[in-house]
Protein backbone atom coordinates (compact mmCIF):
# COMPACT_ATOMS: atom_id res chain seq x y z
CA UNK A 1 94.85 88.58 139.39
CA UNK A 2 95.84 91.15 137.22
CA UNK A 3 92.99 90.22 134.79
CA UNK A 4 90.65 89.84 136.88
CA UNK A 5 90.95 93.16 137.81
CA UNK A 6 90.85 94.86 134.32
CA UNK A 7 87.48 92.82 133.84
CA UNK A 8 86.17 93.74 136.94
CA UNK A 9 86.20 97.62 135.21
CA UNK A 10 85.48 96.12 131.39
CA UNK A 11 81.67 97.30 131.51
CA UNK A 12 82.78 100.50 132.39
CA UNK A 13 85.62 100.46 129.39
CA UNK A 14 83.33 99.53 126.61
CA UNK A 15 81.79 102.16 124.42
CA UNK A 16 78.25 102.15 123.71
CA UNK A 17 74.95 101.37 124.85
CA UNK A 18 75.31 97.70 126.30
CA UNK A 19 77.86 98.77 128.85
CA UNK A 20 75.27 99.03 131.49
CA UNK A 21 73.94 95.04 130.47
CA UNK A 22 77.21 93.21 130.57
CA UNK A 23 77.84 92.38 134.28
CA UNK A 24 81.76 91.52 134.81
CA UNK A 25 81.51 88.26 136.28
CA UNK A 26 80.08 87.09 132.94
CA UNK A 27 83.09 88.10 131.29
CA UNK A 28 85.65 86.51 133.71
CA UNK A 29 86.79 82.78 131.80
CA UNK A 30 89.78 81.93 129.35
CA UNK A 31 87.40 80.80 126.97
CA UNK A 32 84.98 84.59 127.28
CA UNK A 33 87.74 86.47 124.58
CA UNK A 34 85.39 85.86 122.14
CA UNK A 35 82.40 86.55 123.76
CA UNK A 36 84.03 90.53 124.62
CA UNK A 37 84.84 91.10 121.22
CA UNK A 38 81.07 90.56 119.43
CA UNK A 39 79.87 92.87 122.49
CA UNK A 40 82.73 95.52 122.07
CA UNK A 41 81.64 95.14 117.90
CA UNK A 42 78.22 95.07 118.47
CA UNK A 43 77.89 98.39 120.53
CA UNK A 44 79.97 100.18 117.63
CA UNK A 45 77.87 98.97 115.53
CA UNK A 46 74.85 100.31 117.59
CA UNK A 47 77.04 103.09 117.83
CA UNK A 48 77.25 103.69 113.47
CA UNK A 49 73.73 102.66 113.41
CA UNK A 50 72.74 105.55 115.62
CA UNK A 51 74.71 108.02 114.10
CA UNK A 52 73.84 107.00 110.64
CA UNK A 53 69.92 107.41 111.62
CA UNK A 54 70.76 110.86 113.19
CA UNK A 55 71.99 112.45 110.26
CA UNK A 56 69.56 111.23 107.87
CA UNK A 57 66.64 112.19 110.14
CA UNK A 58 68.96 115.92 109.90
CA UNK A 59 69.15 115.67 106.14
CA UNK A 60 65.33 115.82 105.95
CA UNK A 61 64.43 118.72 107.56
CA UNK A 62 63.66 122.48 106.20
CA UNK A 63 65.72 125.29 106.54
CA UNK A 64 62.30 126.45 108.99
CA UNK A 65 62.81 123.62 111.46
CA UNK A 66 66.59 123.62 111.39
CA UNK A 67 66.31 127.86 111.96
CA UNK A 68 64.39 126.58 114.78
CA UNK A 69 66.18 124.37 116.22
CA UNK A 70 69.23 126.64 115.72
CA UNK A 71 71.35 124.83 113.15
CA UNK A 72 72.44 126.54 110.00
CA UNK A 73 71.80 125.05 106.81
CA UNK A 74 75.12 124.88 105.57
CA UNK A 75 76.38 122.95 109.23
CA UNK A 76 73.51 120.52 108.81
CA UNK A 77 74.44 119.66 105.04
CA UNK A 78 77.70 119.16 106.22
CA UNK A 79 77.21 116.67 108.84
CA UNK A 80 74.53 114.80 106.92
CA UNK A 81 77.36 114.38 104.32
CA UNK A 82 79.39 112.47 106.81
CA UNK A 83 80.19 109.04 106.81
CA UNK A 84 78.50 107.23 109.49
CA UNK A 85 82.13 106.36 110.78
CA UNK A 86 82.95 109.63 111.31
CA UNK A 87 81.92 111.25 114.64
């Protein structure tokens, strides 16, 4: 039973957007390991992905729109110099 529990919380556990899609009785099963491991994968990917577009959308503004927006220069360059790993 002890599994059953943790799976019964699993949606709530994984990071990411497709937490709110994965209901837990899908996940329940012996043979589902595999099956938990491409979604928790796939969200960080969508994760990366998100970040990655982020900073490159924030690499192309002007110093006028990042002034608005209240970001210095210098802070934007250095997050848009991140890896997309980094958070």
């Amino acid at each position: 039973m002890r599994s059953q529990r943790y799976f019964d919380t699993f949606p709530a556990t994984i990071a990411g957007s497709c937490a709110n899609f994965v209901p837990a009785k899908i996940l329940v099963g012996i043979w589902n390991a595999p099956v938990i491991c491409i979604i928790v994968l796939w969200s960080q990917m969508m994760v990366w992905q998100h970040r990655a577009d982020m900073r490159r959308h924030l690499g192309r503004l002007e110093h006028t729109q990042l002034r608005d927006v209240g970001i210095a220069p210098l802070d934007a360059r250095r997050e848009f110099s991140k890896p997309f790993w980094r958070a």
